[in-house]
PDB file of N, CA and C in Angstrom:
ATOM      1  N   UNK A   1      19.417  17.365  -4.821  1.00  0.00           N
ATOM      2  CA  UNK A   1      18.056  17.351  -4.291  1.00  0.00           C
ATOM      3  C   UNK A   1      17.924  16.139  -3.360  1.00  0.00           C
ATOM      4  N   UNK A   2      17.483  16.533  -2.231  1.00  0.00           N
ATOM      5  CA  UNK A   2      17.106  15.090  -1.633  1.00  0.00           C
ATOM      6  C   UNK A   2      16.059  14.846  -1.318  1.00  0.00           C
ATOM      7  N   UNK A   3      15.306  13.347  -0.735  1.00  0.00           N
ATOM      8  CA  UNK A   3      13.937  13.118  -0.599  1.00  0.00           C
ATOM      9  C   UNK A   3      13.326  13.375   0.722  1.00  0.00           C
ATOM     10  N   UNK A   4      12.354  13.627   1.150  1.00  0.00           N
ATOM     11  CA  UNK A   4      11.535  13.524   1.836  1.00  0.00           C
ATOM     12  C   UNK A   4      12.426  12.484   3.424  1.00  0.00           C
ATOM     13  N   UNK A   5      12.648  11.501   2.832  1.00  0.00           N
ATOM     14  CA  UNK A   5      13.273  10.034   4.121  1.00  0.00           C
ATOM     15  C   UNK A   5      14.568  10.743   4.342  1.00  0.00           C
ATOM     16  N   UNK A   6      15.292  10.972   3.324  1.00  0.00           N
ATOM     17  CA  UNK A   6      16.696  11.838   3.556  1.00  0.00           C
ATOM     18  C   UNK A   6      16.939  12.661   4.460  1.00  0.00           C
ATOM     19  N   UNK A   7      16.107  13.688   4.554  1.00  0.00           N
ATOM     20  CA  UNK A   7      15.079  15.162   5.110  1.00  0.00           C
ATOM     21  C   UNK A   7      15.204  14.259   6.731  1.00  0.00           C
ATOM     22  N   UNK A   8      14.045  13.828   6.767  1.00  0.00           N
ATOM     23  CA  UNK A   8      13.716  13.395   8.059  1.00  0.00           C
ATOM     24  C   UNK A   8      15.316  12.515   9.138  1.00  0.00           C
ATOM     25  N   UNK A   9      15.975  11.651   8.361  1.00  0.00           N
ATOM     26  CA  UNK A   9      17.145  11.082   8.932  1.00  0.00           C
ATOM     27  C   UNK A   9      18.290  12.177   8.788  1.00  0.00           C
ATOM     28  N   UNK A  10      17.829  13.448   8.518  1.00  0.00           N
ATOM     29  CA  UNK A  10      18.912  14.689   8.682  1.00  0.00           C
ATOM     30  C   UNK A  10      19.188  15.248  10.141  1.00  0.00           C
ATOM     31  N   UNK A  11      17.596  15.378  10.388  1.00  0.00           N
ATOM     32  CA  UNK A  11      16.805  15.915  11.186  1.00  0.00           C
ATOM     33  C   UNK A  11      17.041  15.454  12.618  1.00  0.00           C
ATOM     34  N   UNK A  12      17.199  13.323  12.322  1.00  0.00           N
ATOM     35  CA  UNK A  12      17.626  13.149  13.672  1.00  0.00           C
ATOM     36  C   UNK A  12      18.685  12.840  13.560  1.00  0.00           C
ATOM     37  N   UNK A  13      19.737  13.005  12.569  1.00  0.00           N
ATOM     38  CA  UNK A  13      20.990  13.348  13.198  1.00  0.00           C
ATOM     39  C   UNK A  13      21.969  14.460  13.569  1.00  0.00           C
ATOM     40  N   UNK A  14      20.767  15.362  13.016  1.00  0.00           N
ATOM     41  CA  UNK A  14      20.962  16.613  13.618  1.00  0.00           C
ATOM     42  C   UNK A  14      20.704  16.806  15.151  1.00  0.00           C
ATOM     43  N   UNK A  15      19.707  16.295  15.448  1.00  0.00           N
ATOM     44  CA  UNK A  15      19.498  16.312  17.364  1.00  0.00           C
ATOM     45  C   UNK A  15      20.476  15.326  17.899  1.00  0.00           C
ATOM     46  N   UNK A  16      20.584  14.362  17.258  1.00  0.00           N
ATOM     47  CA  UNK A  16      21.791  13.303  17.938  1.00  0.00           C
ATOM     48  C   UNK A  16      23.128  14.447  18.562  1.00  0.00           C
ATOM     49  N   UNK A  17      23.387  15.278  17.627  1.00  0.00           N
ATOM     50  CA  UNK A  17      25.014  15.836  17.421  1.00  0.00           C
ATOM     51  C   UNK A  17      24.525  16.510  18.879  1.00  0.00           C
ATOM     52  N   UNK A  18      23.235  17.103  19.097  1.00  0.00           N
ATOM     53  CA  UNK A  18      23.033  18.043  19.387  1.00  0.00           C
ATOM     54  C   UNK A  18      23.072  17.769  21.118  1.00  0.00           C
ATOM     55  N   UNK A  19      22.342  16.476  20.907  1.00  0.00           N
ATOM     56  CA  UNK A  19      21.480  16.073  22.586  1.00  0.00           C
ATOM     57  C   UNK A  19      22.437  14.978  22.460  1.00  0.00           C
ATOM     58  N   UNK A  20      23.058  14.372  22.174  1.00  0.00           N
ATOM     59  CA  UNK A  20      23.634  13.063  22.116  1.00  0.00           C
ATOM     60  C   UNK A  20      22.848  12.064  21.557  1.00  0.00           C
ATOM     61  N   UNK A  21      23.822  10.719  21.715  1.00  0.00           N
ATOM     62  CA  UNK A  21      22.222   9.377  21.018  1.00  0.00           C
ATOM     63  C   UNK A  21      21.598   9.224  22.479  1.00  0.00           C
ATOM     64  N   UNK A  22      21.859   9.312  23.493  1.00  0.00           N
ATOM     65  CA  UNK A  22      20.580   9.187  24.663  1.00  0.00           C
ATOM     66  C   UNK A  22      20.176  10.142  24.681  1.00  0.00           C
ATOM     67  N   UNK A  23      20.054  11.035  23.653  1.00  0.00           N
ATOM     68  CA  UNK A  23      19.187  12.245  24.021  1.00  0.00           C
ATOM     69  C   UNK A  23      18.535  12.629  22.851  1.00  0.00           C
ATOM     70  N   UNK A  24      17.612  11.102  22.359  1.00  0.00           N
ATOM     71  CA  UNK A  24      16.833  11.565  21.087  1.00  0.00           C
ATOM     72  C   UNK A  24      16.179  10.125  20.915  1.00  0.00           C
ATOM     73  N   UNK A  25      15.263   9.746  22.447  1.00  0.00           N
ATOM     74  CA  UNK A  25      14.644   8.792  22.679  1.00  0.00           C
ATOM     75  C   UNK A  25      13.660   8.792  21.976  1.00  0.00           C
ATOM     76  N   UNK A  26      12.797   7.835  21.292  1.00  0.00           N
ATOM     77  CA  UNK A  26      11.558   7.418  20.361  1.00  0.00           C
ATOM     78  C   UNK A  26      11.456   8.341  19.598  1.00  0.00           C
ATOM     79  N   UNK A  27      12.141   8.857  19.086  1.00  0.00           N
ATOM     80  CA  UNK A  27      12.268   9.703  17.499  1.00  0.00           C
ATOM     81  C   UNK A  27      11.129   9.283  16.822  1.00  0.00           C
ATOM     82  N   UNK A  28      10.081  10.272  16.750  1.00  0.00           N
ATOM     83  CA  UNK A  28       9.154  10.190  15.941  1.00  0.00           C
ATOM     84  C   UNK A  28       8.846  11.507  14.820  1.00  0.00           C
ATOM     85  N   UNK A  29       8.389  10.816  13.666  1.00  0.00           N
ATOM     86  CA  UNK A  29       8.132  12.242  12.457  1.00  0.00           C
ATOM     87  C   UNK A  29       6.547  12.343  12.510  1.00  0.00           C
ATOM     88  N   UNK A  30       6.011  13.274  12.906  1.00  0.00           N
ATOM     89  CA  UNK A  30       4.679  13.732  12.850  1.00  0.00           C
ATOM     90  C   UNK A  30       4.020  13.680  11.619  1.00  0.00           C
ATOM     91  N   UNK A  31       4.642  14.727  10.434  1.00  0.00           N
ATOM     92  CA  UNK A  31       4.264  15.377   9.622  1.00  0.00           C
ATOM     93  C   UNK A  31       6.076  15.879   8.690  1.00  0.00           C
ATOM     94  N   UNK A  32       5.677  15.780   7.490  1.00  0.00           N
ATOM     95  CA  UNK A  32       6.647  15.725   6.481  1.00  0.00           C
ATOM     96  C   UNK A  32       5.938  16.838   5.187  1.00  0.00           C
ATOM     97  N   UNK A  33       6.305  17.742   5.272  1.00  0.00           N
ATOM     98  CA  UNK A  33       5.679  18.298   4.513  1.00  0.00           C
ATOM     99  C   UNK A  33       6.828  18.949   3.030  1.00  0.00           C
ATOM    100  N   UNK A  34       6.658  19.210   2.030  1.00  0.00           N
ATOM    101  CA  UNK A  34       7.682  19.533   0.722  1.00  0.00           C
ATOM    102  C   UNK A  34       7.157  20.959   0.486  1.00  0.00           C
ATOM    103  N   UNK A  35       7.935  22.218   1.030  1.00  0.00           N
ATOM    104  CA  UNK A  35       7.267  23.447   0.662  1.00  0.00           C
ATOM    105  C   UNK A  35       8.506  23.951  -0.514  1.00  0.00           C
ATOM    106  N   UNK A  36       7.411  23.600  -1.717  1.00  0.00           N
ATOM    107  CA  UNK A  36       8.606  24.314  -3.265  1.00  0.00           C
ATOM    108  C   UNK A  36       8.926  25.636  -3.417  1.00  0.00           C
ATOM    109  N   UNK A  37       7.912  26.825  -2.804  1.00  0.00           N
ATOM    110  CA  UNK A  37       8.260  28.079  -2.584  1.00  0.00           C
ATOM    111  C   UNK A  37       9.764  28.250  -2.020  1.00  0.00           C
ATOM    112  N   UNK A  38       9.807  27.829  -0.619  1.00  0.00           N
ATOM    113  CA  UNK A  38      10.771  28.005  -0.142  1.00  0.00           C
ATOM    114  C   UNK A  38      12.094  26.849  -0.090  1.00  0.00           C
ATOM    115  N   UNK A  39      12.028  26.172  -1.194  1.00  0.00           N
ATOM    116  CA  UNK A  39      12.697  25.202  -1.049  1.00  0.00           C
ATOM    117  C   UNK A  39      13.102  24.341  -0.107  1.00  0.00           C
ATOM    118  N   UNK A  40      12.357  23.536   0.448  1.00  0.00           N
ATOM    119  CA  UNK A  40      12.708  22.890   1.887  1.00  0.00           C
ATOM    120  C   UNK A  40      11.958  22.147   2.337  1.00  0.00           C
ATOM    121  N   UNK A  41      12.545  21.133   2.957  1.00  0.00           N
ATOM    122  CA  UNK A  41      11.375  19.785   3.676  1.00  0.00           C
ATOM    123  C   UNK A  41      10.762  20.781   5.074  1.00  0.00           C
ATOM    124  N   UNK A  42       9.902  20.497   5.378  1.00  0.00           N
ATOM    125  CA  UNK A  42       9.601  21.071   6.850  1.00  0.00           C
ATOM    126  C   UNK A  42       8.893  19.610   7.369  1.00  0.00           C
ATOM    127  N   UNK A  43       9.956  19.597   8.215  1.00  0.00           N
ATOM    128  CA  UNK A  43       9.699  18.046   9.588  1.00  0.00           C
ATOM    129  C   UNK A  43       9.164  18.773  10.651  1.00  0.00           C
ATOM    130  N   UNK A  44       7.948  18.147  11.177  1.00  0.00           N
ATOM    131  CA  UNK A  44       7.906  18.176  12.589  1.00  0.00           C
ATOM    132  C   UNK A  44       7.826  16.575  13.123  1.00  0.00           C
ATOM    133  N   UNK A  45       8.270  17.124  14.407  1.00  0.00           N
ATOM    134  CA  UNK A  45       8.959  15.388  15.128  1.00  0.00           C
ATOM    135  C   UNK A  45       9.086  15.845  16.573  1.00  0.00           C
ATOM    136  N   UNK A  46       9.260  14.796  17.385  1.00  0.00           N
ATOM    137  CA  UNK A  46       8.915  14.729  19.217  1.00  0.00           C
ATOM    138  C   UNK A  46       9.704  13.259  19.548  1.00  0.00           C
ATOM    139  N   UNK A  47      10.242  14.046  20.383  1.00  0.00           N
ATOM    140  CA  UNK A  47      11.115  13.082  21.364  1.00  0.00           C
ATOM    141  C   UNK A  47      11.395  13.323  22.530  1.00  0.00           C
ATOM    142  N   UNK A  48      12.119  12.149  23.082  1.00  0.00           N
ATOM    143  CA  UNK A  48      11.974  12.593  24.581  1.00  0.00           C
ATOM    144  C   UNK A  48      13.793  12.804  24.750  1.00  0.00           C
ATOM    145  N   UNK A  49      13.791  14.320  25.757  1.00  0.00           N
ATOM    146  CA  UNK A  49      15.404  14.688  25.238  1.00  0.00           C
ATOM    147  C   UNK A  49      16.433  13.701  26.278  1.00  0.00           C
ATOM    148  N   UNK A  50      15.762  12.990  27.112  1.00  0.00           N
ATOM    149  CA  UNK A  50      16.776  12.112  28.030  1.00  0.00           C
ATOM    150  C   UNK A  50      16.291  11.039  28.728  1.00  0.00           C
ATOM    151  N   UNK A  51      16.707  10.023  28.850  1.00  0.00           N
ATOM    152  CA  UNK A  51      16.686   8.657  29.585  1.00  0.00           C
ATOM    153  C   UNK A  51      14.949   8.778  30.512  1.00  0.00           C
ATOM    154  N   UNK A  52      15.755   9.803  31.260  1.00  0.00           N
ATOM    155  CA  UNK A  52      14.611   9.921  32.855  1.00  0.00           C
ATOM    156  C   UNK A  52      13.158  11.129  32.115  1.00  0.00           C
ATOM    157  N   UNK A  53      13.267  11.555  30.912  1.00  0.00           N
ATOM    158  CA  UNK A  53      12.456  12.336  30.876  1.00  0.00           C
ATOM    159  C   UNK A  53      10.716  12.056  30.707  1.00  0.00           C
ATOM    160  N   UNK A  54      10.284  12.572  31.386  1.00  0.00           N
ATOM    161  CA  UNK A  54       8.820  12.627  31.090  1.00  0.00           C
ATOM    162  C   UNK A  54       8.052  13.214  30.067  1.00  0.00           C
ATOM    163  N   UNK A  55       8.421  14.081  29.592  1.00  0.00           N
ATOM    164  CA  UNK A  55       7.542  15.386  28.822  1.00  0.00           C
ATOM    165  C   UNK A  55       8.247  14.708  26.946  1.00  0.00           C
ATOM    166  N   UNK A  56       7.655  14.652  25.936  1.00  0.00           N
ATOM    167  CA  UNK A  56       8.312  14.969  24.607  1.00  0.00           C
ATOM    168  C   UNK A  56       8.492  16.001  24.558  1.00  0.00           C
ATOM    169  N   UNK A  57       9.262  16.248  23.693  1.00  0.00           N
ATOM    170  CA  UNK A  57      10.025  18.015  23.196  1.00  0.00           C
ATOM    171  C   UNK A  57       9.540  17.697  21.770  1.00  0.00           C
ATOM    172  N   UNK A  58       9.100  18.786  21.471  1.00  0.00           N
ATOM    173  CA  UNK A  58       8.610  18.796  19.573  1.00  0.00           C
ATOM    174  C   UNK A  58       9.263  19.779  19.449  1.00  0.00           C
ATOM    175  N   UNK A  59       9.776  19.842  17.793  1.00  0.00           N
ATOM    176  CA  UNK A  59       9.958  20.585  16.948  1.00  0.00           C
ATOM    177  C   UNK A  59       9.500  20.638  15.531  1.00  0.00           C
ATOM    178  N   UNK A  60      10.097  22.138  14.950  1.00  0.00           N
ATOM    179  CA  UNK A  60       9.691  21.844  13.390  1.00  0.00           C
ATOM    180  C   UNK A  60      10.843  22.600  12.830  1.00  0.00           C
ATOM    181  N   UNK A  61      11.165  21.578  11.966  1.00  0.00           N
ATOM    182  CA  UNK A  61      12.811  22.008  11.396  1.00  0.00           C
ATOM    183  C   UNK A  61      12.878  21.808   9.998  1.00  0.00           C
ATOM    184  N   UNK A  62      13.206  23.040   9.777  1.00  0.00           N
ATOM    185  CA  UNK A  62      12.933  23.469   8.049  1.00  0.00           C
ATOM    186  C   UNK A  62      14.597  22.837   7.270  1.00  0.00           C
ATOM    187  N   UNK A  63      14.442  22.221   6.198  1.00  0.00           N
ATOM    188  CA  UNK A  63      15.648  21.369   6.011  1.00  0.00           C
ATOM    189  C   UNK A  63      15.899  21.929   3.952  1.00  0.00           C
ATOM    190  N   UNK A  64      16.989  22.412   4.018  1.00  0.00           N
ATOM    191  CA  UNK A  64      17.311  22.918   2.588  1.00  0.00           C
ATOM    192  C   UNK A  64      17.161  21.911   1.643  1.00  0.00           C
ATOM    193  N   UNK A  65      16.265  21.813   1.070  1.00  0.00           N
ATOM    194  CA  UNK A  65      16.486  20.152  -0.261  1.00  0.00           C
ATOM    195  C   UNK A  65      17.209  20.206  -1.605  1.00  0.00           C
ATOM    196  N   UNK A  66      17.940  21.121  -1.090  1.00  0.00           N
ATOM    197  CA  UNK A  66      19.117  21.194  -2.132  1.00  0.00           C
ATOM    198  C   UNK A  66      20.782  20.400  -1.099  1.00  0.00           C
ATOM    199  N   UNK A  67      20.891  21.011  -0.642  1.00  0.00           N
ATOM    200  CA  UNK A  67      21.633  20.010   0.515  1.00  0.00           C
ATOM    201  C   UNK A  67      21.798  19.465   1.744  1.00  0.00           C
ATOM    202  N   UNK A  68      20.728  19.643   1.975  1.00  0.00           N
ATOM    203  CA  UNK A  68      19.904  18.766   3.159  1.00  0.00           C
ATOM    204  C   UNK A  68      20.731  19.326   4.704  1.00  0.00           C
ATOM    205  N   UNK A  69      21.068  20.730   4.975  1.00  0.00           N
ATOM    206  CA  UNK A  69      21.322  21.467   5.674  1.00  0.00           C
ATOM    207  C   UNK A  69      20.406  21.833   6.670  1.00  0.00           C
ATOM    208  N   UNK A  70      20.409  22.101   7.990  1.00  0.00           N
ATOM    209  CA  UNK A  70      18.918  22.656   9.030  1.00  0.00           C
ATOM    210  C   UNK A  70      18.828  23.893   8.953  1.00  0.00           C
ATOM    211  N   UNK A  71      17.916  24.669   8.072  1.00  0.00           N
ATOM    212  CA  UNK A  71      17.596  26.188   8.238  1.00  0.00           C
ATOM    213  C   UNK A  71      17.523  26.740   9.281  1.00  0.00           C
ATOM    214  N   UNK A  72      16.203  25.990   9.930  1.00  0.00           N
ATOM    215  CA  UNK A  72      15.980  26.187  11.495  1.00  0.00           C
ATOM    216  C   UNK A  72      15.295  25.462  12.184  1.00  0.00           C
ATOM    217  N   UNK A  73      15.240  25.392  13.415  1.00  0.00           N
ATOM    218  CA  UNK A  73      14.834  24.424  14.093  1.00  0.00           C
ATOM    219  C   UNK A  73      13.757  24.914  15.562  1.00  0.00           C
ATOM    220  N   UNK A  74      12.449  25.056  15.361  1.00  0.00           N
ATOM    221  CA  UNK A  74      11.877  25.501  16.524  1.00  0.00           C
ATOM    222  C   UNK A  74      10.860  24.587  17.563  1.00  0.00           C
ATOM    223  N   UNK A  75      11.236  25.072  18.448  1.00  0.00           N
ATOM    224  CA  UNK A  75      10.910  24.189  19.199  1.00  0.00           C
ATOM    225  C   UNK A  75       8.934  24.140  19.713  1.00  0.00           C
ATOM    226  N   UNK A  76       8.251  23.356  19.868  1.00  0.00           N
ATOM    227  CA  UNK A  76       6.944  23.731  19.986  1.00  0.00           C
ATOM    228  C   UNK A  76       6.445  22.832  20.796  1.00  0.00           C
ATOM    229  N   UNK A  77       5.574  23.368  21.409  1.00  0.00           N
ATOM    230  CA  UNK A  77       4.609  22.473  22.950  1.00  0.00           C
ATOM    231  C   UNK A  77       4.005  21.130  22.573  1.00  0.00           C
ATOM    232  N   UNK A  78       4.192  19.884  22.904  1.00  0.00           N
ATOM    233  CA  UNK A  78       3.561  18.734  23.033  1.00  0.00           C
ATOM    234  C   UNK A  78       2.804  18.441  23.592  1.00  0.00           C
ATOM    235  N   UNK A  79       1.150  18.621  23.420  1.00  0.00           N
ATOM    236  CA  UNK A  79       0.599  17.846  24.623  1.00  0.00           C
ATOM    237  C   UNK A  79       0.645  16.457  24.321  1.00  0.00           C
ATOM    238  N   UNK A  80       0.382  15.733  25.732  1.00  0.00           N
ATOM    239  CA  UNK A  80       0.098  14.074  25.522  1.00  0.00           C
ATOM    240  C   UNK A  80      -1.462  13.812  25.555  1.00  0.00           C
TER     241      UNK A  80
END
């Protein structure tokens, strides 16, 4: 089982692998939520995907809390 902080530092090293480490500027966690139905942390979080970028990219990425695996990961509109 893992916690909640576990969950979330999954999450950005899951985008690290993904975007690289310059491509997971001001990593922020919105919202942390523990859904026991479905077993799983659900993170949402926003970052900016590169050096020069303007816009954050959000997502919400459902995380197994049995072994802290990414179910899925969707992507959703940021306003500023």
């Amino acid at each position: 089982m893992i916690t909640g902080n576990e969950a979330t530092l999954k999450v950005r090293d899951y985008f690290e692998s993904v975007h690289g480490i310059n491509g997971v500027i001001a990593f922020m966690v919105l919202t942390l939520n523990k859904n026991i139905a479905e077993n799983e942390w659900d993170v949402s979080c926003t970052f900016y995907p590169s050096v020069g970028a303007r816009q954050r990219v959000g997502y919400i990425v459902k995380v197994d809390s049995e072994d802290g695996s990414i179910k899925q990961a969707e992507m959703v509109v940021v306003k500023d």
